[in-house]
Protein backbone atom coordinates (compact mmCIF):
# COMPACT_ATOMS: atom_id res chain seq x y z
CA UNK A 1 -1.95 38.25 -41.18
CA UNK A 2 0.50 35.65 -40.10
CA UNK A 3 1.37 32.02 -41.15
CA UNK A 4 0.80 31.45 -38.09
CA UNK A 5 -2.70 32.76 -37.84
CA UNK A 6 -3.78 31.36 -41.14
CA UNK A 7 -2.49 27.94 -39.98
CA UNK A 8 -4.65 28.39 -37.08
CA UNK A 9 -7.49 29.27 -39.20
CA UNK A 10 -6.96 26.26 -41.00
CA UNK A 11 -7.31 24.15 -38.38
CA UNK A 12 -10.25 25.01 -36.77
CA UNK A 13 -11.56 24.58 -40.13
CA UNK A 14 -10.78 21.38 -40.45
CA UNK A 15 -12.00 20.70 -36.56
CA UNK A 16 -15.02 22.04 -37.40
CA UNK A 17 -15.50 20.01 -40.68
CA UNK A 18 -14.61 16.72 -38.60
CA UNK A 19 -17.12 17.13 -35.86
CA UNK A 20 -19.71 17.98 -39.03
CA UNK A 21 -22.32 15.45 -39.70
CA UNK A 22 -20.35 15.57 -43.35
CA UNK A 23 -17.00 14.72 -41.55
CA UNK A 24 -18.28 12.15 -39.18
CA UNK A 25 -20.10 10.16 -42.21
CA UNK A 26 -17.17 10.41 -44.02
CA UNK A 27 -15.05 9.06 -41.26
CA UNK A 28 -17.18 6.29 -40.02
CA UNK A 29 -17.17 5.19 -44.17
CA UNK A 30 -13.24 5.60 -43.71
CA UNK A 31 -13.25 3.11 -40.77
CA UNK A 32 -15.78 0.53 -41.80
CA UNK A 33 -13.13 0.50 -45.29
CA UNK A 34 -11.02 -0.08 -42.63
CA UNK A 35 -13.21 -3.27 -40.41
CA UNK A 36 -13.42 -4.44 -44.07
CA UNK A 37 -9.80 -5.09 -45.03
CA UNK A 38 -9.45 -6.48 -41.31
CA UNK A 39 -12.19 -8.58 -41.87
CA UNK A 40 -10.85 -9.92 -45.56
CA UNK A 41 -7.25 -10.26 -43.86
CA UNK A 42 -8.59 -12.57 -41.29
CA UNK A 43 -9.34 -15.09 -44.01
CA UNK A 44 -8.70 -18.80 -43.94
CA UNK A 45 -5.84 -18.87 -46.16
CA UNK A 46 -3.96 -17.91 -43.20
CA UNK A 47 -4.24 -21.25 -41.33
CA UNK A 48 -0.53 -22.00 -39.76
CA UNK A 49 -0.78 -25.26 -37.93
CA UNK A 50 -1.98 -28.68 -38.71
CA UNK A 51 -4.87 -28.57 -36.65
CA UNK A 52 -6.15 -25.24 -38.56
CA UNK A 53 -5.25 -26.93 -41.66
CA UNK A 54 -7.32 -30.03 -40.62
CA UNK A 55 -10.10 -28.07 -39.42
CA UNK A 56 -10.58 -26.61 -42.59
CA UNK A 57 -10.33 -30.00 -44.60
CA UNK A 58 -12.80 -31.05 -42.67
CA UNK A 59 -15.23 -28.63 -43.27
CA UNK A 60 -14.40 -28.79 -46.75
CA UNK A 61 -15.19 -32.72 -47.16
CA UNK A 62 -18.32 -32.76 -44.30
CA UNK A 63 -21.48 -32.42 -46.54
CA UNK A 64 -24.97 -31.45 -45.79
CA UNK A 65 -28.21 -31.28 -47.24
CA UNK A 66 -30.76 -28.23 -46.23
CA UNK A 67 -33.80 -27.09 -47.26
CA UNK A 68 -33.37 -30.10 -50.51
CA UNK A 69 -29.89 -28.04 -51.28
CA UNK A 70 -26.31 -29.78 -50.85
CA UNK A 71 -23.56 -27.62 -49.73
CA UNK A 72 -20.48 -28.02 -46.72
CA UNK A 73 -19.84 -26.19 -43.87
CA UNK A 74 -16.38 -24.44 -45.40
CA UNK A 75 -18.81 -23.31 -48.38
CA UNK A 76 -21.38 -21.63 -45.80
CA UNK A 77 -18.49 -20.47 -43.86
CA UNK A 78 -16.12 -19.29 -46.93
CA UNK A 79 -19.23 -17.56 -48.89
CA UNK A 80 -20.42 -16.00 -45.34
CA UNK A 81 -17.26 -14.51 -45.16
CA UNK A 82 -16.64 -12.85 -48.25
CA UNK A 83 -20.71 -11.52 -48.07
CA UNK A 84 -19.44 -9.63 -45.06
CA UNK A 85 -16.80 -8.10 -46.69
CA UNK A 86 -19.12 -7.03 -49.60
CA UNK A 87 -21.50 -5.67 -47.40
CA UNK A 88 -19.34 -4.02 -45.44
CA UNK A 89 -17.50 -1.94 -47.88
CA UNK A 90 -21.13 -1.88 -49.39
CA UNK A 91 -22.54 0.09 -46.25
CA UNK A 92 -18.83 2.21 -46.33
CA UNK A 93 -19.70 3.58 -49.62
CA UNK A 94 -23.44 4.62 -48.39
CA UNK A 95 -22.27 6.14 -45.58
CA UNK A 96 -20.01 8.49 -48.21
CA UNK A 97 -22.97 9.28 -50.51
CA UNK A 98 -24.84 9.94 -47.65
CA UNK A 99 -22.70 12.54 -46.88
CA UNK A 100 -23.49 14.56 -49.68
CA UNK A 101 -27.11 14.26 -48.74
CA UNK A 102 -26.94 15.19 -45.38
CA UNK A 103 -27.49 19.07 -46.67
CA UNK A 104 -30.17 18.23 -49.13
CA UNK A 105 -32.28 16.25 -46.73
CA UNK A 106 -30.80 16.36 -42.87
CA UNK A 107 -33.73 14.95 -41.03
CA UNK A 108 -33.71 11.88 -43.41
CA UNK A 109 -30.61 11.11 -43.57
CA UNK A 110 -30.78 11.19 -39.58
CA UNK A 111 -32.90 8.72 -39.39
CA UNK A 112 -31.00 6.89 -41.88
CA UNK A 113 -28.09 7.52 -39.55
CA UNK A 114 -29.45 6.61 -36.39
CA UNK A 115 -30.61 2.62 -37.89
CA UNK A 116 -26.58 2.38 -39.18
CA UNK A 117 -25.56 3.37 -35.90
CA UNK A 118 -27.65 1.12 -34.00
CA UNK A 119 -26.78 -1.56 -36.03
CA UNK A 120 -23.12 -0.49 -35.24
CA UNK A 121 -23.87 -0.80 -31.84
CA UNK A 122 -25.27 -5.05 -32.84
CA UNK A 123 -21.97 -5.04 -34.51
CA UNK A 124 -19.82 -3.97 -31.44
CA UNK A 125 -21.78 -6.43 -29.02
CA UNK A 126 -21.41 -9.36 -31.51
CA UNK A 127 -17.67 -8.45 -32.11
CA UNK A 128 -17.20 -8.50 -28.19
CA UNK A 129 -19.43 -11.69 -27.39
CA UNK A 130 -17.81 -13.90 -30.86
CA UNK A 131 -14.70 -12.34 -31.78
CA UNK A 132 -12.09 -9.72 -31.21
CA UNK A 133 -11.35 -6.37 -30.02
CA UNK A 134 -10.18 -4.72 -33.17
CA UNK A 135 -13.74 -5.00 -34.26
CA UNK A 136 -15.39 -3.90 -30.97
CA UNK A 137 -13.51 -0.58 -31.09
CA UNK A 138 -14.05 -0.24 -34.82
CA UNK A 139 -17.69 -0.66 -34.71
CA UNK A 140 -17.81 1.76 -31.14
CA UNK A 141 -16.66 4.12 -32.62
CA UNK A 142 -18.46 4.53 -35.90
CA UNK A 143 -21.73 3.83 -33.61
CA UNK A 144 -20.75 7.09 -31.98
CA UNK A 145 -19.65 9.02 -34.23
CA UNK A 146 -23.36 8.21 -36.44
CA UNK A 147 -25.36 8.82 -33.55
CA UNK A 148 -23.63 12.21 -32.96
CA UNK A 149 -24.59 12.99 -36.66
CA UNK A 150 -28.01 11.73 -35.97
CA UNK A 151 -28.83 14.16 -33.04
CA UNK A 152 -27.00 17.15 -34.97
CA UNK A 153 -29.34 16.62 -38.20
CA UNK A 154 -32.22 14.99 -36.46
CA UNK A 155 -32.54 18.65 -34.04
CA UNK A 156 -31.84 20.93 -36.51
CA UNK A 157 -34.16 23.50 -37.21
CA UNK A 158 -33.50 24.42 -40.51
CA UNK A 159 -31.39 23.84 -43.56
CA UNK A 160 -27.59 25.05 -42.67
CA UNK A 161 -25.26 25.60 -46.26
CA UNK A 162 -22.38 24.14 -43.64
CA UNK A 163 -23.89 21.22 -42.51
């Protein structure tokens, strides 16, 4: 055998383990670390000009009461942000342990799957309509990349040890 066979072996190996539902889970938790730090990098504390500056001094000082509780529009807008951050890296790190469970229990993790990817899909459309690209592309991908592991566990017949 050559080094040149072996490294050939190698990588179909690792083609094969990326196109597994094990790979694909563990990239789309890769890439939604990834729409996380984006996300968390977009913060406020990045305003350049005076009218971003005086934006956010306004939202800081404008107060509002709802449902009996007082609160501004920065808090709602500063605490909304950093939730999304938390649940996305939240949802990353589910996606990972699901991994593992994807050859214990195929069919329901599947399922499980198939809601993140839809979801995913919400994500992209929302990213598109509101915001930017990066997110778009992030969130299309990872929707395809679950639904392909949703179809591969949610038709198999039985239990594979190479899932």
């Amino acid at each position: 055998m050559t080094f040149t066979s072996e490294n050939k072996r190698n990588k179909s190996r690792l083609l094969c383990f990326l196109c597994s539902p094990v790979g694909l889970l563990r990239l789309s938790s890769i890439l939604l670390v990834g729409l996380m730090v984006g996300h968390m990098s977009a913060y406020p504390w990045s305003t350049h000009g005076i009218q971003e500056t005086q934006l956010v001094d306004s939202m800081k000082t404008l107060q509002f009461e709802f449902m009996g509780e007082h609160s501004s529009y920065w808090s709602l807008y500063f605490g909304w942000g950093l939730w999304m951050g938390v649940s996305l890296m939240t949802l990353a790190i589910i996606l990972w342990l699901l991994a593992d469970l994807a050859r214990v229990a195929p069919r329901r993790v599947g399922v499980i799957t198939a809601v993140i990817s839809a979801s995913c899909l919400i994500g992209a459309y929302l990213s598109l309509r509101f915001f930017y690209i990066p997110p778009v592309l992030f969130y299309s991908v990872i929707c395809v990349m679950l639904l392909t592991v949703a179809v591969q566990l949610l038709t198999r017949d039985e239990l594979l040890p190479g899932v």
